[in-house]
Protein backbone atom coordinates (compact mmCIF):
# COMPACT_ATOMS: atom_id res chain seq x y z
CA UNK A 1 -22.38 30.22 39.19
CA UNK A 2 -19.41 32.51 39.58
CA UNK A 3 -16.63 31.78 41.56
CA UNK A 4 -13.72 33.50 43.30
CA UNK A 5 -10.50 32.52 41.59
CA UNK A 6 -7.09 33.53 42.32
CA UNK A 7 -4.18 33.98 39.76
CA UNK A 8 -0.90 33.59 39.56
CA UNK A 9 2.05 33.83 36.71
CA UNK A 10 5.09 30.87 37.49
CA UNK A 11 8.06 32.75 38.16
CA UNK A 12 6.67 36.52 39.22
CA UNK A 13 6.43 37.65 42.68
CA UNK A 14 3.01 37.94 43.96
CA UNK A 15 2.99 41.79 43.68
CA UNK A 16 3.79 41.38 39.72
CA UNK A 17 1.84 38.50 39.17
CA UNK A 18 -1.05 37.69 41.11
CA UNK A 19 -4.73 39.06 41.08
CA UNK A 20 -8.37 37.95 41.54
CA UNK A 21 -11.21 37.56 39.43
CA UNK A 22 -14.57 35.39 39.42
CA UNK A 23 -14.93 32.33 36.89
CA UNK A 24 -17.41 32.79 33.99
CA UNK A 25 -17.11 29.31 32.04
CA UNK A 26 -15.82 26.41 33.60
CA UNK A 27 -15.19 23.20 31.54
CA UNK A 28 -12.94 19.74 31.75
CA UNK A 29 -10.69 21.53 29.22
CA UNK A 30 -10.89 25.60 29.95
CA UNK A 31 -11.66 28.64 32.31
CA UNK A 32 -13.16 32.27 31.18
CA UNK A 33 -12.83 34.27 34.08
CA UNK A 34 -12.63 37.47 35.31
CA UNK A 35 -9.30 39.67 35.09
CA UNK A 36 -7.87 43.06 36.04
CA UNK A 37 -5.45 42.66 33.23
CA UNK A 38 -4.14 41.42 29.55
CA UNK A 39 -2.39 38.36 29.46
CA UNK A 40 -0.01 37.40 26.72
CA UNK A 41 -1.87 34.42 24.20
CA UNK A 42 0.46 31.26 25.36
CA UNK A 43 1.28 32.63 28.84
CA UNK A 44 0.89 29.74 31.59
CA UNK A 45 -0.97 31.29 34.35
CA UNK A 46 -2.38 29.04 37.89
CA UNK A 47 -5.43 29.59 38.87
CA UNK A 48 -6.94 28.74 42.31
CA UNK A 49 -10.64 28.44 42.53
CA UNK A 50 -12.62 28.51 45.54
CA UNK A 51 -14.56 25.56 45.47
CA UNK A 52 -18.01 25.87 46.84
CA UNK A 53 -17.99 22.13 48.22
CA UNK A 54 -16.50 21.23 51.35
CA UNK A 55 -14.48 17.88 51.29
CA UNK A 56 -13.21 15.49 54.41
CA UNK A 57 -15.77 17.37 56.46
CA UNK A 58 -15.33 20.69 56.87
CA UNK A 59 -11.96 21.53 55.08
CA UNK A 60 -12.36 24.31 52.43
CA UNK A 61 -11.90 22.88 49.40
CA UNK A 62 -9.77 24.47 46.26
CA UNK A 63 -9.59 23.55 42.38
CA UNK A 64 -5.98 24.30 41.38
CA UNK A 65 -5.76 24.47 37.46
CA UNK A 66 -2.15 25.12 35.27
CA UNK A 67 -3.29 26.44 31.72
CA UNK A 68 -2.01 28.66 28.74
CA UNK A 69 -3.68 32.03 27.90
CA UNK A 70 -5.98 31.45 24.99
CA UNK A 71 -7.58 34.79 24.98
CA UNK A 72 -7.13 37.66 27.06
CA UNK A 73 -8.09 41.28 27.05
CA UNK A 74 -8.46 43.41 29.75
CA UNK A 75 -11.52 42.39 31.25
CA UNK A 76 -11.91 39.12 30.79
CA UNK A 77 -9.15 36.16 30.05
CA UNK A 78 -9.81 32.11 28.93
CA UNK A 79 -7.43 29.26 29.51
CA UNK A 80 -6.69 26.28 28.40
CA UNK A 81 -6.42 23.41 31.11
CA UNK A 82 -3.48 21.45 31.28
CA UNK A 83 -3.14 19.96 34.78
CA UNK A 84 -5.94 20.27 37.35
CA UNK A 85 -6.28 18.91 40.79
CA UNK A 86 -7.99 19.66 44.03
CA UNK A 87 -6.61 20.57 47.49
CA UNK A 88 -8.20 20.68 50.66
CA UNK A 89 -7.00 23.46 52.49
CA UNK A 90 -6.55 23.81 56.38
CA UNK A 91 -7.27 26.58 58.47
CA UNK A 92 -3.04 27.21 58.07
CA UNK A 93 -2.87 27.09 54.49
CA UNK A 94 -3.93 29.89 52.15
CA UNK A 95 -7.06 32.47 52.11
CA UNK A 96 -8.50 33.65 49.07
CA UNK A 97 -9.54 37.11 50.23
CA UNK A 98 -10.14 39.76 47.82
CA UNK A 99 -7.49 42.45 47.99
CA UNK A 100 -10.35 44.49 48.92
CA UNK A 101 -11.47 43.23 52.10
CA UNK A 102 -8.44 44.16 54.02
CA UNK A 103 -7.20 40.44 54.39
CA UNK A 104 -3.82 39.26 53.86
CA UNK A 105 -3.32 35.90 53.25
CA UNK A 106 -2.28 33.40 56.11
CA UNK A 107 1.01 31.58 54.06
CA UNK A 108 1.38 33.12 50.87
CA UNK A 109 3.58 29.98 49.74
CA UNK A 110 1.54 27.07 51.17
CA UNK A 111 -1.38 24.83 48.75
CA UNK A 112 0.56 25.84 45.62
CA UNK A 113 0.42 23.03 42.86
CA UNK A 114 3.90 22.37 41.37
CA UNK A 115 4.37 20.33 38.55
């Protein structure tokens, strides 16, 4: 099952270093997923996956994973999972729209994991 993902790079503003993508392969220890770009091998990269389960109700639910760039081209990028953790998001906290759909997200800051 493919799902939407959000990216980010630590330390780049979100025009430099954020983008979208769906997930292809999704294990305890790595993520294939969809990219509009090349990542350098041993860049860390977050990644913020829309979870399809709803927890404590109805809260949208989000799998936030810190990883290193195994492979990357410019289609298509894997990572390896070092920290992993999910967040329930309220209706205040951060929408994963596609840059597509016209939507801007509600608190560009807010449901971040920081180590």
């Amino acid at each position: 099952m493919a799902l939407e993902l959000e990216y980010t790079i630590p330390g780049c503003s979100r025009a430099e270093g954020a983008g979208w993508g769906q997930t292809i392969d999704l294990s305890g220890s790595g993520l294939g997923f969809t990219t509009d770009r090349q990542f350098e091998i041993g860049q860390e990269l977050e990644v913020f996956v829309r979870w399809p389960v709803c927890r404590d109700g109805n809260a949208e639910t989000q799998l936030v994973l810190v990883g290193e760039v195994v492979r990357s081209d410019e289609t298509v990028t894997a990572i390896r999972i070092r920290r992993r953790q999910f967040r329930t998001l309220s209706s205040a906290t951060l929408r994963m729209d596609s840059p597509d759909d016209g939507a801007t997200p509600v608190d560009p800051g807010a449901g971040r994991f920081r180590a």
